[in-house]
N, C-alpha and C. Protein backbone atom coordinates (compact mmCIF):
# COMPACT_ATOMS: atom_id res chain seq x y z
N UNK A 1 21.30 39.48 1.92
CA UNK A 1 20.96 38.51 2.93
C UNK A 1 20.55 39.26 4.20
N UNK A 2 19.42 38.84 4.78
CA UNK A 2 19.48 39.31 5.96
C UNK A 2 20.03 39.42 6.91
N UNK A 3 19.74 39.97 7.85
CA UNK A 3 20.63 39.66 9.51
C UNK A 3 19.70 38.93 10.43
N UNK A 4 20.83 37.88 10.94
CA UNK A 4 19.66 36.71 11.78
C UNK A 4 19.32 37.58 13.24
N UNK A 5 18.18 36.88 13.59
CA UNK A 5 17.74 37.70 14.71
C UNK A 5 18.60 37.89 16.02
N UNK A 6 18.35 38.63 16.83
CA UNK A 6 19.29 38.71 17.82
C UNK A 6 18.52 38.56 18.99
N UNK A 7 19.11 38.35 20.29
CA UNK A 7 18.00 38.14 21.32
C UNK A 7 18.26 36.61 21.72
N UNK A 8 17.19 36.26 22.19
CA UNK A 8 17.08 34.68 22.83
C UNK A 8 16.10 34.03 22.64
N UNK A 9 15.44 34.57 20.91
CA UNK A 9 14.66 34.09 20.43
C UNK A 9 14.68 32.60 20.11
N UNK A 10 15.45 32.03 20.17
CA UNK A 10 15.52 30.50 19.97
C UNK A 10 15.16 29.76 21.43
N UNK A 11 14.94 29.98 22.95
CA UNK A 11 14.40 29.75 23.51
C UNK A 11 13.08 29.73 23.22
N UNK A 12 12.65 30.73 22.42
CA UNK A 12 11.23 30.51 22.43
C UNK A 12 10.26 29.28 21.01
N UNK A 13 11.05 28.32 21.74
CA UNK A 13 11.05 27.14 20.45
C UNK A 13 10.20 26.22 21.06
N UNK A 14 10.61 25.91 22.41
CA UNK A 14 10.19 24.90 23.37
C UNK A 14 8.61 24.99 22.80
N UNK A 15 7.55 25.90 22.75
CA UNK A 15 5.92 25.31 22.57
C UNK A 15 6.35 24.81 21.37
N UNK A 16 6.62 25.21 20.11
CA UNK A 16 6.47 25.22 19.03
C UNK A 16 6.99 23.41 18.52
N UNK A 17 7.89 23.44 19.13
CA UNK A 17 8.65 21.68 19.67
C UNK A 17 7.44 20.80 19.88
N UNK A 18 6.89 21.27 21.11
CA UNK A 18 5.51 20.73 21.67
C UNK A 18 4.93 20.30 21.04
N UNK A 19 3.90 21.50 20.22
CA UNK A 19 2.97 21.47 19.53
C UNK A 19 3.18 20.13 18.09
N UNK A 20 4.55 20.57 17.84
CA UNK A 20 5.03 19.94 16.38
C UNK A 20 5.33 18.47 16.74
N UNK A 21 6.18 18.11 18.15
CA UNK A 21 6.35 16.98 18.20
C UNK A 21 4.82 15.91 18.58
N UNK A 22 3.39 16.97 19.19
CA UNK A 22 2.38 16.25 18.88
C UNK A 22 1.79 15.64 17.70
N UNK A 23 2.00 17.13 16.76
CA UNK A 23 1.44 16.80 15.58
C UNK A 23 1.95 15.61 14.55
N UNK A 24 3.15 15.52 14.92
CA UNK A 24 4.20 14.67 14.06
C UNK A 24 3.78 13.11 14.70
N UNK A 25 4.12 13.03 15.59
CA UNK A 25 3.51 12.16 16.51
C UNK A 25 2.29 11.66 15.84
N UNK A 26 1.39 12.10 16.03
CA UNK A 26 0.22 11.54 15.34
C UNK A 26 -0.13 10.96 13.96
N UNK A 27 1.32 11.45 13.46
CA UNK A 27 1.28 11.21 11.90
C UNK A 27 1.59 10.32 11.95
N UNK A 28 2.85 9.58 12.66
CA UNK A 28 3.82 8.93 12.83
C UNK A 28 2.46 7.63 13.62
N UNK A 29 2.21 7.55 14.38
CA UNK A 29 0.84 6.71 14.24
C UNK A 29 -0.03 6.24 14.05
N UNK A 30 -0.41 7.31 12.80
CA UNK A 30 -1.22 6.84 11.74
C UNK A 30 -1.77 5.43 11.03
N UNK A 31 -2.42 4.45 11.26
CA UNK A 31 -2.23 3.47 11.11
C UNK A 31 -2.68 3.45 9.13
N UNK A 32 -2.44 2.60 8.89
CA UNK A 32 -2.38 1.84 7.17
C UNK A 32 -2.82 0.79 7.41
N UNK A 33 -4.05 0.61 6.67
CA UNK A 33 -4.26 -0.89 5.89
C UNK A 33 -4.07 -1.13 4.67
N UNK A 34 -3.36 -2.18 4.84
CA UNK A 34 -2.98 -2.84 3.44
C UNK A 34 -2.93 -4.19 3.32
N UNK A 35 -3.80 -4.03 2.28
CA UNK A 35 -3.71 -5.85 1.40
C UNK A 35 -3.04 -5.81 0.44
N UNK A 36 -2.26 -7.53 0.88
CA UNK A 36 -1.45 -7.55 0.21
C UNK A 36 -2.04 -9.24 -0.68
N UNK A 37 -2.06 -8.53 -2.45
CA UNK A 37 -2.65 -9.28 -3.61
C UNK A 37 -1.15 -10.12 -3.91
N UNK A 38 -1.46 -11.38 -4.70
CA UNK A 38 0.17 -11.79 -5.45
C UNK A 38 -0.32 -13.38 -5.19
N UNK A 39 0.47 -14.04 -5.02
CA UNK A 39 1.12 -15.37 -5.58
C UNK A 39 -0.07 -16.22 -4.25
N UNK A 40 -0.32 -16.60 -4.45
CA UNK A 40 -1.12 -17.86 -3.44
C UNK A 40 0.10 -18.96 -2.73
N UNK A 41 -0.15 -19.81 -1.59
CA UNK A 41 0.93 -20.35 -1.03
C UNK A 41 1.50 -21.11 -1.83
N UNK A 42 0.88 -22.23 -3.09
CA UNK A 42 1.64 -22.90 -3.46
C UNK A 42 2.12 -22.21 -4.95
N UNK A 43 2.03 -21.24 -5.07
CA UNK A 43 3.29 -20.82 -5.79
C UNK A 43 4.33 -19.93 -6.18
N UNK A 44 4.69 -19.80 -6.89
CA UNK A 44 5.92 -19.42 -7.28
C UNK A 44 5.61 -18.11 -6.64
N UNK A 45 6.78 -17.47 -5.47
CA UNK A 45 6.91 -15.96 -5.27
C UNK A 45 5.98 -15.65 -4.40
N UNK A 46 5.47 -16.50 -3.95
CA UNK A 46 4.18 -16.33 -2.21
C UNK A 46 4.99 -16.40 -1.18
N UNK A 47 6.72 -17.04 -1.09
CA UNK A 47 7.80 -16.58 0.09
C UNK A 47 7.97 -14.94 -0.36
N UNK A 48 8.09 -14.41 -1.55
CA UNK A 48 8.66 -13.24 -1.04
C UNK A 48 7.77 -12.06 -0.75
N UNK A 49 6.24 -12.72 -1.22
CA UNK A 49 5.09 -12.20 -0.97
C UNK A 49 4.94 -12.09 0.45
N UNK A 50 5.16 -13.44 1.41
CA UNK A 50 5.36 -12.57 2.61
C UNK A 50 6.32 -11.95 3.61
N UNK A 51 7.37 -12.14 2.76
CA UNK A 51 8.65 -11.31 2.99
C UNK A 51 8.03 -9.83 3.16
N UNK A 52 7.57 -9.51 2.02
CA UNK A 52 6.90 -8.13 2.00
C UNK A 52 6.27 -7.72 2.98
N UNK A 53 5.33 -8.55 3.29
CA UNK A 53 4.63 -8.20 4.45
C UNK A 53 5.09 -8.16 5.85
N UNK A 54 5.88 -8.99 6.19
CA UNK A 54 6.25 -9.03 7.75
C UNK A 54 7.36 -7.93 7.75
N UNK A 55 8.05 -7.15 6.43
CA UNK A 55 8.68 -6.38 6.59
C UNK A 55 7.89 -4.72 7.03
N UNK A 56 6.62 -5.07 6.32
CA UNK A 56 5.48 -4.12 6.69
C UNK A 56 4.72 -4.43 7.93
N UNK A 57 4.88 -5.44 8.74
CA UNK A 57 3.97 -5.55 9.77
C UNK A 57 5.19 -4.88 10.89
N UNK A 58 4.60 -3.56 11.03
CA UNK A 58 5.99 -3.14 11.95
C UNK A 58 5.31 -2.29 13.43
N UNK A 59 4.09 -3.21 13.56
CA UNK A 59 3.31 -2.35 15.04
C UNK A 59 2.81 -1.35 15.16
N UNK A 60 2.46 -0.61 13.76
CA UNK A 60 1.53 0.36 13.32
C UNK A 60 0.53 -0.11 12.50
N UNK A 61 0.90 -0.38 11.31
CA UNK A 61 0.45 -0.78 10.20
C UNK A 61 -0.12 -2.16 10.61
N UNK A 62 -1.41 -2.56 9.89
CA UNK A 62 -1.79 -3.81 10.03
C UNK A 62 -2.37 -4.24 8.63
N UNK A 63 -1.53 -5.78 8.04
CA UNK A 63 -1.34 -6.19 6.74
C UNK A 63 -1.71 -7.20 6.64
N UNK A 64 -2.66 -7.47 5.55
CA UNK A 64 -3.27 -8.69 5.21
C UNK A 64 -3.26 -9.20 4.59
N UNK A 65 -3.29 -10.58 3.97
CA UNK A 65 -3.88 -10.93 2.62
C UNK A 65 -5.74 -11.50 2.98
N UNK A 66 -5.91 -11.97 1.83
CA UNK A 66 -7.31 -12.41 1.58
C UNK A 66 -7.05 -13.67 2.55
N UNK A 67 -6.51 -14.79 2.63
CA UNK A 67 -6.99 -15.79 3.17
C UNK A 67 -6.76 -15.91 4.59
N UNK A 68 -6.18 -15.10 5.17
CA UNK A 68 -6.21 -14.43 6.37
C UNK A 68 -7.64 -14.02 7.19
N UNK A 69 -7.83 -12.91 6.27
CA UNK A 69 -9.05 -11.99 6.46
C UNK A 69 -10.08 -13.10 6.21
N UNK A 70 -10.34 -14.14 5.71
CA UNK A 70 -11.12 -14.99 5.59
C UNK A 70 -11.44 -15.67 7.14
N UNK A 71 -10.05 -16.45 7.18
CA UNK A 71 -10.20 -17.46 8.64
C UNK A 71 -10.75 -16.01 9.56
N UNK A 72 -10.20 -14.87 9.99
CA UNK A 72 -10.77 -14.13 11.21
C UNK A 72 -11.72 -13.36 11.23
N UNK A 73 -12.55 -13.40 9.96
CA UNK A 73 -13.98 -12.96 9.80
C UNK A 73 -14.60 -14.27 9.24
N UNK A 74 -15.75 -14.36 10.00
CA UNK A 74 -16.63 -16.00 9.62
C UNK A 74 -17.77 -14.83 8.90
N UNK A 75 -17.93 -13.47 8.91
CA UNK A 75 -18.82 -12.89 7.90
C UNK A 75 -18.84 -12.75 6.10
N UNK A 76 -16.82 -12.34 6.50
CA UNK A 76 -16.33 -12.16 5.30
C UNK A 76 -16.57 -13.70 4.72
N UNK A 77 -15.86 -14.90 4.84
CA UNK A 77 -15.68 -15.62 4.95
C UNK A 77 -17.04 -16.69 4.17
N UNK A 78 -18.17 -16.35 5.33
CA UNK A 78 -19.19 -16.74 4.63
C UNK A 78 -20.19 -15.68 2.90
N UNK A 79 -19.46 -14.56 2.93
CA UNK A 79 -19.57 -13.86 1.89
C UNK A 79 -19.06 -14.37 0.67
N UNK A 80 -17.61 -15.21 1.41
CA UNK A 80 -16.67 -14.97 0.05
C UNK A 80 -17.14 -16.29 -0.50
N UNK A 81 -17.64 -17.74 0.41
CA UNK A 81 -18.28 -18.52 -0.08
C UNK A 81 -19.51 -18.74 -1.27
N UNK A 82 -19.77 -17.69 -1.39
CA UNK A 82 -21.38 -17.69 -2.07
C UNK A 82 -20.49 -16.70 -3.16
N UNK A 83 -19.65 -15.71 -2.94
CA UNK A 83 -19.21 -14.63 -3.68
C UNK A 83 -17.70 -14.14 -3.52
N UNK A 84 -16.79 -15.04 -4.00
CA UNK A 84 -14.96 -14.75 -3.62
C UNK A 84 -15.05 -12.95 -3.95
N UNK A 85 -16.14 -13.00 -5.14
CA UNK A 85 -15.01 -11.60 -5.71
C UNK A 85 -15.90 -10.66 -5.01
N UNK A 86 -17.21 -10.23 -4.67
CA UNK A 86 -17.55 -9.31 -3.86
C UNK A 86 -16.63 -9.45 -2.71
N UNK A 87 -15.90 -10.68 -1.85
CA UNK A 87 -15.39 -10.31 -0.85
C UNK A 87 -14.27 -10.05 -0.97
N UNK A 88 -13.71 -9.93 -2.16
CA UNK A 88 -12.50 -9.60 -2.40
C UNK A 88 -12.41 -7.41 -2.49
N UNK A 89 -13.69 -7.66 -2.89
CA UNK A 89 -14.02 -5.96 -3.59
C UNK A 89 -14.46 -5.10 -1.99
N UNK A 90 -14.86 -6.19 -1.29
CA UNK A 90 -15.45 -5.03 -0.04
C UNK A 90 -14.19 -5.12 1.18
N UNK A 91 -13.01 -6.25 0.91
CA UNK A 91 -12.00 -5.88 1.23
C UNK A 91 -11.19 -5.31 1.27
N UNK A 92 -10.91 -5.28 -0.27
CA UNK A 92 -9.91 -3.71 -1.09
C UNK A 92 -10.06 -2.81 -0.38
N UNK A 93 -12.00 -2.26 -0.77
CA UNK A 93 -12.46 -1.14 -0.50
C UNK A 93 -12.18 -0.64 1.14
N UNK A 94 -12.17 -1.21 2.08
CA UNK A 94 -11.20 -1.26 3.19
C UNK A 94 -10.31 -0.77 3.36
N UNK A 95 -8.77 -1.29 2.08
CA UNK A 95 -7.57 -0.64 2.82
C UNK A 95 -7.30 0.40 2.42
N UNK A 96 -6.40 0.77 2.70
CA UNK A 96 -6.07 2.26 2.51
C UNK A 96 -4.87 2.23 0.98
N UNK A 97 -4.14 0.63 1.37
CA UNK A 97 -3.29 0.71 0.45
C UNK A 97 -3.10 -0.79 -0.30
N UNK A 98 -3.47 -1.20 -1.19
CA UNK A 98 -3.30 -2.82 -2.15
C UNK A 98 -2.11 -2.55 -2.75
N UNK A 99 -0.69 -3.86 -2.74
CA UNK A 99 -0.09 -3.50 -3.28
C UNK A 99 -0.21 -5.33 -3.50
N UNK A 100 0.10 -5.02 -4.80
CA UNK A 100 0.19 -6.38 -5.64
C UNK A 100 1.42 -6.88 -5.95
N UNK A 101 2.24 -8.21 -6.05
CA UNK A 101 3.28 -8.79 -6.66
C UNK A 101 2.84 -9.64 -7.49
N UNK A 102 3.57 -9.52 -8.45
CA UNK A 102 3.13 -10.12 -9.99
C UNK A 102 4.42 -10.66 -9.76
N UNK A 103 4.55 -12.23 -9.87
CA UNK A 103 6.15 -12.78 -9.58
C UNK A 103 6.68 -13.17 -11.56
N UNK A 104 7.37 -13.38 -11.94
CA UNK A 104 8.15 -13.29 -12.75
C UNK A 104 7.06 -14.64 -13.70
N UNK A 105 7.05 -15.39 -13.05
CA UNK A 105 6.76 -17.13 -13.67
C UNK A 105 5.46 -17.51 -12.11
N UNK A 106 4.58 -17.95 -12.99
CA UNK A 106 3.40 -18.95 -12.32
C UNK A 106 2.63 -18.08 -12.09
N UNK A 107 1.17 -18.37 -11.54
CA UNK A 107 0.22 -18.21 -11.01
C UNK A 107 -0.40 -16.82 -11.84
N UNK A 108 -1.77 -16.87 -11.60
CA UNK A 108 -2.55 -15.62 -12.68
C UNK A 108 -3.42 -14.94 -11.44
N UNK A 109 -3.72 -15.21 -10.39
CA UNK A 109 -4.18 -14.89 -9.22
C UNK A 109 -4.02 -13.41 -9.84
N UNK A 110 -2.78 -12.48 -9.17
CA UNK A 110 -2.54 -11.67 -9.21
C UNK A 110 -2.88 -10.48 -10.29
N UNK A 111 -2.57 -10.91 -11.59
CA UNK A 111 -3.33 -10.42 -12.82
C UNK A 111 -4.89 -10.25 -12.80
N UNK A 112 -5.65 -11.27 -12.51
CA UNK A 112 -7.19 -11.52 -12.38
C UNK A 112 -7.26 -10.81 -11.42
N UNK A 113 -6.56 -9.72 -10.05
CA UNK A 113 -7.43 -8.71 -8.96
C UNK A 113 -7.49 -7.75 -9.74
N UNK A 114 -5.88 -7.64 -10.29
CA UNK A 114 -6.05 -6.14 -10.76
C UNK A 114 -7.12 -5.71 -11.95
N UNK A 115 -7.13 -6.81 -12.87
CA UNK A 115 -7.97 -7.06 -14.01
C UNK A 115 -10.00 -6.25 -13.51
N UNK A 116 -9.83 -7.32 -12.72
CA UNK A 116 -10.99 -6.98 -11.75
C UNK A 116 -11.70 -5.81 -11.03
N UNK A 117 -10.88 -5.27 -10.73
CA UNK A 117 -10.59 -4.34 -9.55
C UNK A 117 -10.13 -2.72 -10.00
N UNK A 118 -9.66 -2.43 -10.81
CA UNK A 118 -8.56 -1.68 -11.52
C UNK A 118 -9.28 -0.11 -11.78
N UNK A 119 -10.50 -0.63 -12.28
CA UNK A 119 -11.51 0.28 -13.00
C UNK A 119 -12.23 0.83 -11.47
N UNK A 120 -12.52 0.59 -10.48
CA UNK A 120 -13.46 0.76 -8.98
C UNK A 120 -12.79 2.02 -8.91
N UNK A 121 -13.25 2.96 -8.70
CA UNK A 121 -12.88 4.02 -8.06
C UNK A 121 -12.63 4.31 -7.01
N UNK A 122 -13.08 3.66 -6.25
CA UNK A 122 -13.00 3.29 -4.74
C UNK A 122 -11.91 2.52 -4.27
N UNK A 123 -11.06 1.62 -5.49
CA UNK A 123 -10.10 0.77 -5.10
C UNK A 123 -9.29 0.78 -5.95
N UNK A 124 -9.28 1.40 -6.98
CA UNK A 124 -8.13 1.49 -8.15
C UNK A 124 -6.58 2.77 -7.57
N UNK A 125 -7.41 4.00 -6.53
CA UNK A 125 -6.55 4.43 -6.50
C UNK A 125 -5.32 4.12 -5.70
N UNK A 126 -5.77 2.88 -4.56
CA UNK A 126 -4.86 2.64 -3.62
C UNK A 126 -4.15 1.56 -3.65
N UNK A 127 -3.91 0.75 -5.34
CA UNK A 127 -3.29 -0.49 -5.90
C UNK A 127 -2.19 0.62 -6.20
N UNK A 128 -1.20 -0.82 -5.30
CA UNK A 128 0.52 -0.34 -6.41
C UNK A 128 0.64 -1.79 -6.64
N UNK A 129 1.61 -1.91 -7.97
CA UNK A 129 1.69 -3.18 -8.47
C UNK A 129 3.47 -3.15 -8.52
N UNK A 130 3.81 -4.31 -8.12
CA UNK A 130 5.49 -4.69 -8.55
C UNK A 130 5.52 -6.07 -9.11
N UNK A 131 5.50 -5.49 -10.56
CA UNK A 131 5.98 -6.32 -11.85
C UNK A 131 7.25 -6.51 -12.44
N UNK A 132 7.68 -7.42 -13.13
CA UNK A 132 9.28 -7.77 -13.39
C UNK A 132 9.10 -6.67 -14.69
N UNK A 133 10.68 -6.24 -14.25
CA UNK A 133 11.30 -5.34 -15.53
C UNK A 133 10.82 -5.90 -16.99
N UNK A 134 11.24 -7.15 -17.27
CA UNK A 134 11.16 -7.87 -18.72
C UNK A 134 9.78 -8.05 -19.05
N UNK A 135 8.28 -7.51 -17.79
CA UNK A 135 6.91 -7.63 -18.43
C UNK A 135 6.60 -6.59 -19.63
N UNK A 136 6.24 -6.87 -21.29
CA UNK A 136 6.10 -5.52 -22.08
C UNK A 136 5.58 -4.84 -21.59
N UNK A 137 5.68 -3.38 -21.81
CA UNK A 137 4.99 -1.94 -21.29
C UNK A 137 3.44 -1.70 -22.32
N UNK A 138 4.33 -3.13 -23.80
CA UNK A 138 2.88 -2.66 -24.95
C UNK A 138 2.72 -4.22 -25.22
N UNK A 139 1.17 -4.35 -25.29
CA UNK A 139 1.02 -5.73 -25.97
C UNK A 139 -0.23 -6.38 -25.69
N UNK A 140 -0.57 -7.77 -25.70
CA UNK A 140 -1.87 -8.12 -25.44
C UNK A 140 -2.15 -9.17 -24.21
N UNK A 141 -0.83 -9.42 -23.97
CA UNK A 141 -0.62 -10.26 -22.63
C UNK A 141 -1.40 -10.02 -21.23
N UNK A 142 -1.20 -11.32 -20.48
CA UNK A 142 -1.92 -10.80 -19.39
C UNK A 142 -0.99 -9.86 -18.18
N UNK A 143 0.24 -9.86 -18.32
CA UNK A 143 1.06 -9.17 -17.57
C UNK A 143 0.77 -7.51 -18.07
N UNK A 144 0.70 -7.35 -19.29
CA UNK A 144 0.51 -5.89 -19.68
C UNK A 144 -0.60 -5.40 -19.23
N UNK A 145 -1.78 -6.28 -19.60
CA UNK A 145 -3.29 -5.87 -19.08
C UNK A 145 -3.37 -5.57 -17.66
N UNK A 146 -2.24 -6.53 -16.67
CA UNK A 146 -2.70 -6.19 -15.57
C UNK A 146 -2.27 -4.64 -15.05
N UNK A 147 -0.99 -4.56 -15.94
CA UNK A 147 -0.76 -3.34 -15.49
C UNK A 147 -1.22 -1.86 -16.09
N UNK A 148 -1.90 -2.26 -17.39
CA UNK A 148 -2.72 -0.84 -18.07
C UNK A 148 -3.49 -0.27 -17.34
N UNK A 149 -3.32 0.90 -17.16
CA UNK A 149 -4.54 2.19 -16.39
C UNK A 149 -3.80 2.00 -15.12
N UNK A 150 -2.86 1.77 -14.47
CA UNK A 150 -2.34 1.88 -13.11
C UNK A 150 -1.40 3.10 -13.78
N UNK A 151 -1.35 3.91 -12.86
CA UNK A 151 -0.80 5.43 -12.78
C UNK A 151 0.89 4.53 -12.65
N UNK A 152 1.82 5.07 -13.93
CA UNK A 152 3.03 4.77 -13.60
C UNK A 152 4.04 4.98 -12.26
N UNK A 153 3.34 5.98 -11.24
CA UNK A 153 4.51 6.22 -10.41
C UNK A 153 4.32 5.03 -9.24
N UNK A 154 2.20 4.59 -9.83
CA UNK A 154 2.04 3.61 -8.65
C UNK A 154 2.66 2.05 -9.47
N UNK A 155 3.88 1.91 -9.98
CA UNK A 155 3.99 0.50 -10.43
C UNK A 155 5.62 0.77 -10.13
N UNK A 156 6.18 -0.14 -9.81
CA UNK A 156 7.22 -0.76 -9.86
C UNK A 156 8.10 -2.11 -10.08
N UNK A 157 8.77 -1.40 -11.37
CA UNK A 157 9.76 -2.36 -12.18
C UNK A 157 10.57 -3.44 -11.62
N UNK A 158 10.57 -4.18 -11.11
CA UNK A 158 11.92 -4.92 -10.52
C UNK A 158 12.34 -5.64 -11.73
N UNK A 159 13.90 -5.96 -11.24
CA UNK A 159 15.20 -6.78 -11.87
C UNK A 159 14.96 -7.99 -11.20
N UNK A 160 14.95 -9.25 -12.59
CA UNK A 160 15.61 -10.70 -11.51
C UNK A 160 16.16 -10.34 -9.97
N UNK A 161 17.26 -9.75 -10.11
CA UNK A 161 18.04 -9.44 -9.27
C UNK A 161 17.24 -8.72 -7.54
N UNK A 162 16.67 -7.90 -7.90
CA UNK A 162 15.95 -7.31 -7.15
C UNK A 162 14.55 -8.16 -6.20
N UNK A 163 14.37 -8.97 -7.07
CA UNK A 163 13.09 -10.02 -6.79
C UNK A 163 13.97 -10.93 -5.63
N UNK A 164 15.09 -11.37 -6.42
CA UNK A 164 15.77 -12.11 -5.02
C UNK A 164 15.97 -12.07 -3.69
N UNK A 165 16.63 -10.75 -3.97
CA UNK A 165 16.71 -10.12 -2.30
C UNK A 165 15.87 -9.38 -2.31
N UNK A 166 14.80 -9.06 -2.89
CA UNK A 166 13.57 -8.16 -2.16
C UNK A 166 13.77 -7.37 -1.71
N UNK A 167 15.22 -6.57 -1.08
CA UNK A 167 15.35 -5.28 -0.73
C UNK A 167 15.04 -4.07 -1.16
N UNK A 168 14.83 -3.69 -2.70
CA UNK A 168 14.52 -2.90 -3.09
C UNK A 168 12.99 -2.77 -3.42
N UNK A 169 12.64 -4.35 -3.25
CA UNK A 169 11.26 -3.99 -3.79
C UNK A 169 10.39 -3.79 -2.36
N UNK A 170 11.60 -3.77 -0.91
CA UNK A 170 10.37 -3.70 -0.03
C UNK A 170 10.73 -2.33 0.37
N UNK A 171 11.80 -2.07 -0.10
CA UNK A 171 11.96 -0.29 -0.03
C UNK A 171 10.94 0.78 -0.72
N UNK A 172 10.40 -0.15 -1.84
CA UNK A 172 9.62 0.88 -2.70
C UNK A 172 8.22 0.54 -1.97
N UNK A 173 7.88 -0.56 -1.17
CA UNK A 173 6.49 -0.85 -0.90
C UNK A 173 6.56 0.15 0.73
N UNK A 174 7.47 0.24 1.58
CA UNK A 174 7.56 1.34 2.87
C UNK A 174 7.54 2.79 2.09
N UNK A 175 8.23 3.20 0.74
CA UNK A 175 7.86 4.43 0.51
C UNK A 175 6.57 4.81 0.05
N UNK A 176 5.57 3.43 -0.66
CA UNK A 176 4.31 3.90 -1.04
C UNK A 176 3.37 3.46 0.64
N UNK A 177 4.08 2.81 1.44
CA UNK A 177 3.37 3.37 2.95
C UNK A 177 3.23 4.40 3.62
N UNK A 178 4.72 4.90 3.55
CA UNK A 178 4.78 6.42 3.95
C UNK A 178 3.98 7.35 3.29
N UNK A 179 3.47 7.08 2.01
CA UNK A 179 3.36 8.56 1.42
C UNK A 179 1.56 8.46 1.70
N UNK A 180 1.14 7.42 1.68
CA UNK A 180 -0.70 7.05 2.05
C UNK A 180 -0.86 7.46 3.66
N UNK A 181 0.12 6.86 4.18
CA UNK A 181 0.19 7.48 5.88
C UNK A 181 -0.02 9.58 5.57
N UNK A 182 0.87 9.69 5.13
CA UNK A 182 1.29 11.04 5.22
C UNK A 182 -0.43 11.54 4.79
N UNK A 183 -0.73 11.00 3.49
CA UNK A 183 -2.27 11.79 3.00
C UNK A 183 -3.30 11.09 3.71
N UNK A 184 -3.19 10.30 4.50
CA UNK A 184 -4.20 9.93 5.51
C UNK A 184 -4.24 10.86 6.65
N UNK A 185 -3.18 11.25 7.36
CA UNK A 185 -3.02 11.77 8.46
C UNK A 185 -3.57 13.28 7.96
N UNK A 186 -2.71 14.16 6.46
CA UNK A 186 -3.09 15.18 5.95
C UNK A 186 -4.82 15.35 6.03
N UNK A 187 -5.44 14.60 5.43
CA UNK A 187 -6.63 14.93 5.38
C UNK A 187 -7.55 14.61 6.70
N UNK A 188 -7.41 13.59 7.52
CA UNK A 188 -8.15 13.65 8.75
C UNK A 188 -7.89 14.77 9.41
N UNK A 189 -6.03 15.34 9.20
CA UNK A 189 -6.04 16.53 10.27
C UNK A 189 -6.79 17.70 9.47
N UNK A 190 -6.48 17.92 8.76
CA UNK A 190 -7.14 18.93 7.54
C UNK A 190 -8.64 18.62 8.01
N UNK A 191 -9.49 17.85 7.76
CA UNK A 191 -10.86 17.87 8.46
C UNK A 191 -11.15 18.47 10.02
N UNK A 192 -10.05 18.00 10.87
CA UNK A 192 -10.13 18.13 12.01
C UNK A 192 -10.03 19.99 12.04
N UNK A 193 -9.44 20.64 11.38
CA UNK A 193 -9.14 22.27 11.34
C UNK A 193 -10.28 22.89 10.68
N UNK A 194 -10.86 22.03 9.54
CA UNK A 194 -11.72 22.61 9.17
C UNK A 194 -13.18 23.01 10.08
N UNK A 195 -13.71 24.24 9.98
CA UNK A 195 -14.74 24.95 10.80
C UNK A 195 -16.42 23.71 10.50
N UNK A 196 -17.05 23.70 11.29
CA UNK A 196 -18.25 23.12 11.29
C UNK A 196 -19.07 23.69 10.68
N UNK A 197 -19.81 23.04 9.51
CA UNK A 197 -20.96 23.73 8.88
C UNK A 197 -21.75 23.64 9.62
């Protein structure tokens, strides 16, 4: 083992503090967009759909769904009139992060984005989906389909249990915030270091 340094080298921390508490800082402000796909108002699992969200609307981040983004763009809006699913596709393509709820019972909304959407390269990578534990992993259903070709670490399992209180499932939707923040901030700063061709 070595021998720790000697001296009053730990005074000389203060820039390094500086520098780091800027850089961090900036990460830490990073803003996220995210749409949020799932249950429509009248049904089943559109309360905890926006449970999710107002737990994510935390004065950084700014979270949407589609019929939102509709009423405060009269562009989108008049797009989505003539064409729901292009305005659904040039919305995606927008956020940074889609995370979908597939509620246990009702509505196919949710199945039909990902269905849709899944294959875009542009928008497949920034879907996470939270589907009930008891949906098969194999089969011909529309719960399986929605979730085939989504990268397993971007899906999460919930329990009855878990769906109720939503605590865990809004724990797993702040850790797939954090980690898009983190490679958002990574690569703008990473651009920003990189030399000018």
């Amino acid at each position: 083992m070595s021998a720790p340094f000697k001296g009053g080298w730990e005074a000389d921390f203060e820039p390094w503090r500086n520098g780091l508490d800027e850089v961090l800082h900036q990460r830490d402000a990073t803003q996220v967009k995210i749409m949020s796909w799932g249950p429509g108002q009248r049904s089943p699992g559109y309360e905890k759909r926006v449970r999710i969200c107002e737990h994510l609307s935390n004065g950084v981040d700014s979270v949407y769904i589609m019929e939102q983004l509709l009423r405060e763009d009269p562009r989108l809006k008049q797009m989505a009139d003539k064409n729901l699913y292009d305005a659904e596709e040039v919305a995606a393509s927008e956020a940074d992060l889609v995370i979908c709820l597939i509620p246990a019972a009702g509505g196919t909304g949710a199945y039909g984005e990902i269905l849709k959407y899944h294959e875009l390269p542009y928008i497949a990578p920034k879907i996470r989906v939270l589907i009930p534990k008891e949906a098969p992993k194999t089969g011909g259903g529309f719960i399986y389909r929605a979730s085939q070709g989504i990268p397993e670490e971007h899906v999460f399992r919930y329990r009855r249990t878990q769906f109720e209180t939503c605590e865990d499932i809004r724990a797993k939707c702040s850790e797939w915030v954090a980690a898009v923040r983190h490679k958002k901030f990574m690569d703008a700063w990473r651009k920003s270091r990189s030399p000018v061709a």
